[in-house]
C-alpha atoms as a PDB file:
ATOM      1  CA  UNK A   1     -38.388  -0.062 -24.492  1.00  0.00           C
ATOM      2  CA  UNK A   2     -39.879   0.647 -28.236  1.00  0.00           C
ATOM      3  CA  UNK A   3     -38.822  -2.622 -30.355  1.00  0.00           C
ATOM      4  CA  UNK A   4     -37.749  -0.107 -33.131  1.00  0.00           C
ATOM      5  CA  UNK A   5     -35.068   1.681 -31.458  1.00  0.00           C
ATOM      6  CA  UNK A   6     -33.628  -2.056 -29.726  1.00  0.00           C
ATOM      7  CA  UNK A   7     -33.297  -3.100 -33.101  1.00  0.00           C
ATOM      8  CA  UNK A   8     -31.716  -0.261 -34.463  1.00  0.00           C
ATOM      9  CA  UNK A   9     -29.033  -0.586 -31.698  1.00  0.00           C
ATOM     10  CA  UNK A  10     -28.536  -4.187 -32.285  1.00  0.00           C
ATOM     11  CA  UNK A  11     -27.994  -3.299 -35.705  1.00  0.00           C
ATOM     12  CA  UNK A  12     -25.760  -0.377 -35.062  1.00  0.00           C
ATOM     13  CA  UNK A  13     -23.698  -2.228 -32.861  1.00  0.00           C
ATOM     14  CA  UNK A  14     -23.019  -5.114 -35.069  1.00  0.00           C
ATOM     15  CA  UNK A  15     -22.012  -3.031 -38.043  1.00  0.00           C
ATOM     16  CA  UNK A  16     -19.451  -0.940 -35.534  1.00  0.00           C
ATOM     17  CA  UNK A  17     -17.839  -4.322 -34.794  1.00  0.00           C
ATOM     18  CA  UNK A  18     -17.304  -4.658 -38.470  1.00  0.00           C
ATOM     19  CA  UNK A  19     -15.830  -1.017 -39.444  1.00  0.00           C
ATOM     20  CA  UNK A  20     -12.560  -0.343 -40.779  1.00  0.00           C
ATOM     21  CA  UNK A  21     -11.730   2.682 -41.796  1.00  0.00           C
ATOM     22  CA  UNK A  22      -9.769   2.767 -45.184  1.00  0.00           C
ATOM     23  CA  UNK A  23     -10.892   5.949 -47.265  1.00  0.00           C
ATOM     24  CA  UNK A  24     -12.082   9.089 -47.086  1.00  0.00           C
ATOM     25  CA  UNK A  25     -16.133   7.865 -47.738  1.00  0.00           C
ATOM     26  CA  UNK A  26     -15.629   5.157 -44.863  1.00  0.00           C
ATOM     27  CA  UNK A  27     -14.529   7.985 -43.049  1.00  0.00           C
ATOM     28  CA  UNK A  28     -17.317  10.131 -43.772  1.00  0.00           C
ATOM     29  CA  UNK A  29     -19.228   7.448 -43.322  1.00  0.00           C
ATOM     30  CA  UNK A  30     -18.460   6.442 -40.004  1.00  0.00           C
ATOM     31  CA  UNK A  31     -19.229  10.485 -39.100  1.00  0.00           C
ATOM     32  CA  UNK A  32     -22.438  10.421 -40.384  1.00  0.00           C
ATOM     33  CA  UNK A  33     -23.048   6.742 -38.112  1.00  0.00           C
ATOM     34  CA  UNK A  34     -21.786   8.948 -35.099  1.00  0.00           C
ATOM     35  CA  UNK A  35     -24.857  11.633 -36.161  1.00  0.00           C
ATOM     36  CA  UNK A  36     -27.005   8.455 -36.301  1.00  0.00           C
ATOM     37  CA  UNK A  37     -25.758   7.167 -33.020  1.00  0.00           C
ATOM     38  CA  UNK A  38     -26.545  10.984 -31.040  1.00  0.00           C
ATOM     39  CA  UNK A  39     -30.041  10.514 -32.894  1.00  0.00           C
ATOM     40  CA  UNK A  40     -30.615   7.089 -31.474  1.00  0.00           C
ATOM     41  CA  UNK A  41     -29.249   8.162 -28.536  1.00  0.00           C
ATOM     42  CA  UNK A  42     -32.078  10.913 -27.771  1.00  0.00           C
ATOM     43  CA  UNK A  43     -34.604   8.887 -28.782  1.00  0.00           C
ATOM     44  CA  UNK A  44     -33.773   6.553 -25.652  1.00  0.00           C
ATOM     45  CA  UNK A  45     -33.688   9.177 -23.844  1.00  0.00           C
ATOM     46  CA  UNK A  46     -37.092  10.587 -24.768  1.00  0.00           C
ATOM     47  CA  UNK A  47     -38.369   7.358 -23.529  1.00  0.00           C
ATOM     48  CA  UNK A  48     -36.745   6.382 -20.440  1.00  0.00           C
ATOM     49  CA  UNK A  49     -35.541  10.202 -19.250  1.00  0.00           C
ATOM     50  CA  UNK A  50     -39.032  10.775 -17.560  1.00  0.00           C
ATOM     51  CA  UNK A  51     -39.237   7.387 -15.591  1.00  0.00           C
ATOM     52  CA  UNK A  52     -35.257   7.841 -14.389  1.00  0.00           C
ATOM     53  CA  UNK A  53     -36.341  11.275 -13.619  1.00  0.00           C
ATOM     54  CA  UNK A  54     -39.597  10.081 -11.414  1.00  0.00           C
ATOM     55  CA  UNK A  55     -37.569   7.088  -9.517  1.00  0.00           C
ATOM     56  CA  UNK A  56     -34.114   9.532  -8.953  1.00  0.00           C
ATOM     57  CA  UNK A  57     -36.801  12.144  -6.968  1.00  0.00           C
ATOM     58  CA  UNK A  58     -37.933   9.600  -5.273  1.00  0.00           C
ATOM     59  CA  UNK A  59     -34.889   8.001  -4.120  1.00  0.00           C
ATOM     60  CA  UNK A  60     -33.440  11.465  -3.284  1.00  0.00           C
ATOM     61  CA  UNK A  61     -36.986  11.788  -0.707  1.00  0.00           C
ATOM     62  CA  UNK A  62     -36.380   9.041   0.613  1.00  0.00           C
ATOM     63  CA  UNK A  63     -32.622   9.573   1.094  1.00  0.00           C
ATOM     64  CA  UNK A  64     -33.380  12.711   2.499  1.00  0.00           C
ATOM     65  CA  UNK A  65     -36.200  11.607   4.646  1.00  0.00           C
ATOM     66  CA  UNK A  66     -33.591   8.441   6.123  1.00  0.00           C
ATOM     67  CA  UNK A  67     -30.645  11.103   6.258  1.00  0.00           C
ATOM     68  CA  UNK A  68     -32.779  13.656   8.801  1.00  0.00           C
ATOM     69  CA  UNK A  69     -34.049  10.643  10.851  1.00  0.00           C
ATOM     70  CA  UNK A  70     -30.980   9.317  11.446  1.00  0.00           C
ATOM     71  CA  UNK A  71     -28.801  12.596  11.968  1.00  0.00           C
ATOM     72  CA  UNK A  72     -29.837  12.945  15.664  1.00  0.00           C
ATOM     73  CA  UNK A  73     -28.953   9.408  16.801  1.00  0.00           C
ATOM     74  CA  UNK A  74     -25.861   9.107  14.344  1.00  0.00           C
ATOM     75  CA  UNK A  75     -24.458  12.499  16.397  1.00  0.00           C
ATOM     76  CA  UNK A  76     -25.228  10.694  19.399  1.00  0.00           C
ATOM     77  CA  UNK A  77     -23.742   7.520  18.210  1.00  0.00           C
ATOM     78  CA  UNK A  78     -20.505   9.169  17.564  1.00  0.00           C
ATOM     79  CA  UNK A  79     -19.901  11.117  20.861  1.00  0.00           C
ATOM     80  CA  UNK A  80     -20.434   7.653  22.448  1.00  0.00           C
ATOM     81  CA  UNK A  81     -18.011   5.691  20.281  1.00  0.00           C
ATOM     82  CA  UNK A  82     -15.505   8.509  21.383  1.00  0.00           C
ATOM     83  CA  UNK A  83     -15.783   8.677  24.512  1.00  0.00           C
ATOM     84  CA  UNK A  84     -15.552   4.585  24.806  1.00  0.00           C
ATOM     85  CA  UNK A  85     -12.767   4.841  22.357  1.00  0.00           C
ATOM     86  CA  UNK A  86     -11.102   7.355  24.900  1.00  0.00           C
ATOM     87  CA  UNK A  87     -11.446   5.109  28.116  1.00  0.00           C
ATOM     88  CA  UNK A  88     -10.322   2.027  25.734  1.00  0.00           C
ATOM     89  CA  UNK A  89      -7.550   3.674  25.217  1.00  0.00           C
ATOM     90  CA  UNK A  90      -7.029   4.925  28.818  1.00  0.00           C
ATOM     91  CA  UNK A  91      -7.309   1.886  30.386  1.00  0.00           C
ATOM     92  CA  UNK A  92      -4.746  -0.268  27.652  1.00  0.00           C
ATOM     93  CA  UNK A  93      -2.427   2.485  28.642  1.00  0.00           C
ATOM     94  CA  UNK A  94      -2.736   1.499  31.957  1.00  0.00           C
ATOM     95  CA  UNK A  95      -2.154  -1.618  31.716  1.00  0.00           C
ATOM     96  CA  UNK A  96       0.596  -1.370  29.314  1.00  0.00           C
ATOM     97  CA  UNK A  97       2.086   0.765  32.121  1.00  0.00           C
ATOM     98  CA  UNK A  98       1.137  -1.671  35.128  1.00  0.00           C
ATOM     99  CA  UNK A  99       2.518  -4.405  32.871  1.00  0.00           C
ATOM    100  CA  UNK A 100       5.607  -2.621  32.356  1.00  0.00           C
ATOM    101  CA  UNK A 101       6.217  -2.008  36.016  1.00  0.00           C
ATOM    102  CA  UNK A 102       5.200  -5.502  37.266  1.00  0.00           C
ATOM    103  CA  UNK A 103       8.150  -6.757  34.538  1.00  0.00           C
ATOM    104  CA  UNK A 104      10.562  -4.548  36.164  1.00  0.00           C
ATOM    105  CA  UNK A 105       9.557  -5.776  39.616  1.00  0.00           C
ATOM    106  CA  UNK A 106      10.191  -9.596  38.770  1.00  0.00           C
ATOM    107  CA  UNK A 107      13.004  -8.437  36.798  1.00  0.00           C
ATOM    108  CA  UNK A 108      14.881  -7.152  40.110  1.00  0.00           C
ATOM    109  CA  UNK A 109      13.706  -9.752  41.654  1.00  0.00           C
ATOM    110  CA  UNK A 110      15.191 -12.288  39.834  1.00  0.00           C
ATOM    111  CA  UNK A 111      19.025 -10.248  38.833  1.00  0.00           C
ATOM    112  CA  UNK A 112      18.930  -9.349  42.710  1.00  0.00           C
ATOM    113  CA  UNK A 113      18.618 -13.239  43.510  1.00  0.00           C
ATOM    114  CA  UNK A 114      21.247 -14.104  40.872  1.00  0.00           C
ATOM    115  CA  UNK A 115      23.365 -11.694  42.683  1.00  0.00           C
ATOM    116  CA  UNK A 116      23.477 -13.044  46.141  1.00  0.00           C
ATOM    117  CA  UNK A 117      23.505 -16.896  44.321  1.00  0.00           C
ATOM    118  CA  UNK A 118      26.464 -15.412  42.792  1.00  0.00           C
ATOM    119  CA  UNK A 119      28.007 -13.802  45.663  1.00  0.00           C
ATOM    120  CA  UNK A 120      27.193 -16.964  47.735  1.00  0.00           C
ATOM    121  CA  UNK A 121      29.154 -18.804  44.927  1.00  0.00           C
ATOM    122  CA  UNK A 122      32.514 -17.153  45.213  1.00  0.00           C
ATOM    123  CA  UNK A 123      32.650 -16.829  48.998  1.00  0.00           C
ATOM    124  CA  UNK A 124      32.491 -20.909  49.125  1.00  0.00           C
ATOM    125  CA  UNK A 125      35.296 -20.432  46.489  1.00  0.00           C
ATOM    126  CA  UNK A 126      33.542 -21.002  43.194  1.00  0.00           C
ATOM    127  CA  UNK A 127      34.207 -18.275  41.151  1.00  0.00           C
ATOM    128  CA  UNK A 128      33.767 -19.666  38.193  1.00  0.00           C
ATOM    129  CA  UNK A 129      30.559 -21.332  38.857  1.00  0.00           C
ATOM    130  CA  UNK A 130      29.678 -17.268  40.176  1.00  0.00           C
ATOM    131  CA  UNK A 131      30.894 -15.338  37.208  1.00  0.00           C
ATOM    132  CA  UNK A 132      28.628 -18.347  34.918  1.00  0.00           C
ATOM    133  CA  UNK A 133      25.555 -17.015  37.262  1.00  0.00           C
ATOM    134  CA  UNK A 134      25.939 -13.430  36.387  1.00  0.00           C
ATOM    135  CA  UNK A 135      26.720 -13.994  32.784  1.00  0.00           C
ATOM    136  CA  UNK A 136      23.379 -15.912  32.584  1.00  0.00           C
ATOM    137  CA  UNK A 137      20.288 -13.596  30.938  1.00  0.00           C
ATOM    138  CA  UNK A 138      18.023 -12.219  32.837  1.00  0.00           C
ATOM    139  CA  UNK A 139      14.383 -14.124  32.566  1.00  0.00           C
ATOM    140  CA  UNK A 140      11.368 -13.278  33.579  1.00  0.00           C
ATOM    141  CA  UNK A 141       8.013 -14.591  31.789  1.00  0.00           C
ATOM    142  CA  UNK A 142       5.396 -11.412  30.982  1.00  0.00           C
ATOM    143  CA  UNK A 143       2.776 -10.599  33.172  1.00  0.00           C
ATOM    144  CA  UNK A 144      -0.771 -10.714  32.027  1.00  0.00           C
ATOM    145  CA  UNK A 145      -2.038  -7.228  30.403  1.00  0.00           C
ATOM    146  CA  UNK A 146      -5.627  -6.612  32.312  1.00  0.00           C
ATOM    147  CA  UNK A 147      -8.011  -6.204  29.683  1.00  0.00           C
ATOM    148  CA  UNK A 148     -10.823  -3.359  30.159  1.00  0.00           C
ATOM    149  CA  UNK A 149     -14.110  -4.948  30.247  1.00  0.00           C
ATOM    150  CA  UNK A 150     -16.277  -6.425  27.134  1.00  0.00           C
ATOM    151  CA  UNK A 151     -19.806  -6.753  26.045  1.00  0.00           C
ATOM    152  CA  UNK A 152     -21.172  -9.063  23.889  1.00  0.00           C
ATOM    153  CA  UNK A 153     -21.995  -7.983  20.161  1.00  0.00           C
ATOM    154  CA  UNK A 154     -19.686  -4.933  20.416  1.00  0.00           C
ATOM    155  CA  UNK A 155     -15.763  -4.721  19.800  1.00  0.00           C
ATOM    156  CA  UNK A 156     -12.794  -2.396  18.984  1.00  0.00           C
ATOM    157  CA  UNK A 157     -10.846  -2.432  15.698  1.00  0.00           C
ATOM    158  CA  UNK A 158      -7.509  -1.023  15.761  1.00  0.00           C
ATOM    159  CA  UNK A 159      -7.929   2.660  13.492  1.00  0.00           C
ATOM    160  CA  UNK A 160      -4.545   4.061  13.136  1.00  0.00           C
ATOM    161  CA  UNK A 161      -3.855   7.770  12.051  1.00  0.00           C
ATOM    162  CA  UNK A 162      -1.293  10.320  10.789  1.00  0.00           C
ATOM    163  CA  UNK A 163      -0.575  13.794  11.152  1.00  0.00           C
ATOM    164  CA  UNK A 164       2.090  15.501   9.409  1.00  0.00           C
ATOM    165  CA  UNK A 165       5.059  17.274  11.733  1.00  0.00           C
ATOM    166  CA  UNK A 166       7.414  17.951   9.372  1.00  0.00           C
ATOM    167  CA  UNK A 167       6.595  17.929   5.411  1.00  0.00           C
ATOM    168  CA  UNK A 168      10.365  17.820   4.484  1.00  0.00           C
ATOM    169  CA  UNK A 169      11.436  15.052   6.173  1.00  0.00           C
ATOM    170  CA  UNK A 170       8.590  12.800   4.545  1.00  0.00           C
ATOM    171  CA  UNK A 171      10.333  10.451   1.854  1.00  0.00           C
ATOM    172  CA  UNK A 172       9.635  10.678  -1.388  1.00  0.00           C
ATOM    173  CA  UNK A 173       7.977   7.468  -2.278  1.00  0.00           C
ATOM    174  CA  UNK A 174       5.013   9.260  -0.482  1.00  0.00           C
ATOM    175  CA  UNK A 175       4.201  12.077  -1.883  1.00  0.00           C
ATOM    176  CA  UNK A 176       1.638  11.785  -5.123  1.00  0.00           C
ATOM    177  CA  UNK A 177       1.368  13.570  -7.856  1.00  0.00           C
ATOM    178  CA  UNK A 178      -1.047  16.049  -8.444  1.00  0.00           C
ATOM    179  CA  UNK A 179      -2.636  14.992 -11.801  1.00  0.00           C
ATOM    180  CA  UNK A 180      -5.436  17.137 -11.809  1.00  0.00           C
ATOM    181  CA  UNK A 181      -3.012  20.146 -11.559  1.00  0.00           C
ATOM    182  CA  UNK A 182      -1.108  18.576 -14.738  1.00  0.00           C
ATOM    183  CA  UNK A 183      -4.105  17.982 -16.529  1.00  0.00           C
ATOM    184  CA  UNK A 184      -5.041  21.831 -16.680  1.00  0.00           C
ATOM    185  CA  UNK A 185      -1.825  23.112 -17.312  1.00  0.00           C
ATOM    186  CA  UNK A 186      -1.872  20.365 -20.360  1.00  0.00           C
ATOM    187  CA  UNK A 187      -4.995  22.006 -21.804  1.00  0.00           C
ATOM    188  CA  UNK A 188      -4.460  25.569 -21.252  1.00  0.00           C
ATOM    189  CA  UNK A 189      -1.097  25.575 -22.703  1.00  0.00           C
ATOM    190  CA  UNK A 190      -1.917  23.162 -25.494  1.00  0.00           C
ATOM    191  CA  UNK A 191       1.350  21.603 -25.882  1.00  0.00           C
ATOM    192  CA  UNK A 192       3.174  24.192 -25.586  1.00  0.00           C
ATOM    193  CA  UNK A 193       4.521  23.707 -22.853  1.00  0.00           C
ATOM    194  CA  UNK A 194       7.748  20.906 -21.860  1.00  0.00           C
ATOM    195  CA  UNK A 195       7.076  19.315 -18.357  1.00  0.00           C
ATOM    196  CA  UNK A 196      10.152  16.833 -17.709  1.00  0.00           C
ATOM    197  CA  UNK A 197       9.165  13.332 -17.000  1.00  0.00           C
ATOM    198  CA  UNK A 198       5.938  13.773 -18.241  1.00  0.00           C
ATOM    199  CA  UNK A 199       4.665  13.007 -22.441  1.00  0.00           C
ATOM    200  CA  UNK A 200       2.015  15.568 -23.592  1.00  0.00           C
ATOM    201  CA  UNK A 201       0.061  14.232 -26.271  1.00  0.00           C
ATOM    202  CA  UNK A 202      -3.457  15.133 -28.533  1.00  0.00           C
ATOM    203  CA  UNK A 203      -5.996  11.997 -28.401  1.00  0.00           C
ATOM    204  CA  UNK A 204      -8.530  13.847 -30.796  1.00  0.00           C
ATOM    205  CA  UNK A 205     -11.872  12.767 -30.287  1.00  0.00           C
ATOM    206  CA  UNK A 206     -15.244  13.260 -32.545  1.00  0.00           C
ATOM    207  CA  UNK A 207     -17.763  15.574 -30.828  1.00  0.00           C
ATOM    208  CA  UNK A 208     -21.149  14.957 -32.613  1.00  0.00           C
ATOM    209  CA  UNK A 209     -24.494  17.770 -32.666  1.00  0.00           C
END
């Protein structure tokens, strides 16, 4: 970059770190720095614009060039990863459900063998000893889940989703607000106008040409 306009910033800066604003010529005088500043400013751009310029239409080629290679395969990619994602999900089901069913077989197996322990119990006499057998929890350890099968250097991440069923039942520690919506009602009405819980204010700011 041109030496010149380096040291003019350098200077520029170092006397903005210094301003304070106590009068009406400081005040003028920190407008006319801002009009110095915008002049600066164009210079810079004068003398890098055209090489940003060069290197962004480049990039953006290249980008564009990388983008239209890879659309065909990244389409492809993606019908893949949902159909795997579909029989992923098909198969946990199933064994969820197997699982489930397997626990409910050991589980009668072991209340129906408390039962006749039990009922053995109180026809030798010993009801107590009977009624302590049926009070007893039922226990049964899990069964192993069958996992589908996996291949090395590829795995599943868990990628939970929402849809909305109801909008009126959602609490209201989720809902956002809609700032953008509030920020042009703020500047078309100019102050004007009271929104409760909200505190409209002016932050003037100099606009330099």
């Amino acid at each position: 970059m041109d030496e010149q306009v380096q040291q003019e910033i350098k200077a520029f800066e170092s006397n903005a770190a210094l301003i304070k604003i106590e009068s009406d010529e400081a005040f003028i005088t920190a407008q006319e720095d801002l009009k110095r500043a915008r002049v600066i400013e164009k210079r810079v751009g004068e003398l890098l614009d055209p090489i940003i310029k060069k290197a962004h239409a480049a990039h953006k080629e290249a980008v564009g060039q990388k983008k239209n290679l890879l659309m065909p395969l990244q389409k492809a990619v993606g019908l893949i990863r949902i159909a795997a994602g579909a029989y992923q999900k098909k198969k946990e089901d199933e064994a969820r459900r197997k699982q489930a069913e397997e626990a409910a077989r050991l589980k009668k197996i072991e209340e129906d063998r408390k039962l006749a322990e039990a009922a053995e119990l109180e026809a030798n006499g010993q009801k107590d000893e009977a009624e302590q057998v049926l009070s007893e929890p039922v226990f049964t350890p899990p069964p192993a889940m069958q996992a589908p099968p996996k291949v090395e250097g590829v795995s599943y991440r868990d990628n939970w989703k929402f849809r909305i069923t109801n909008e009126s039942q959602i609490p209201r520690e989720y809902w956002v607000v809609d700032a953008q919506k509030i920020g042009q009602v703020v500047r078309a009405t100019k102050g004007s106008l009271s929104i409760p819980g909200i505190q409209i204010y002016n932050d003037k700011t100099p606009i330099v040409r």
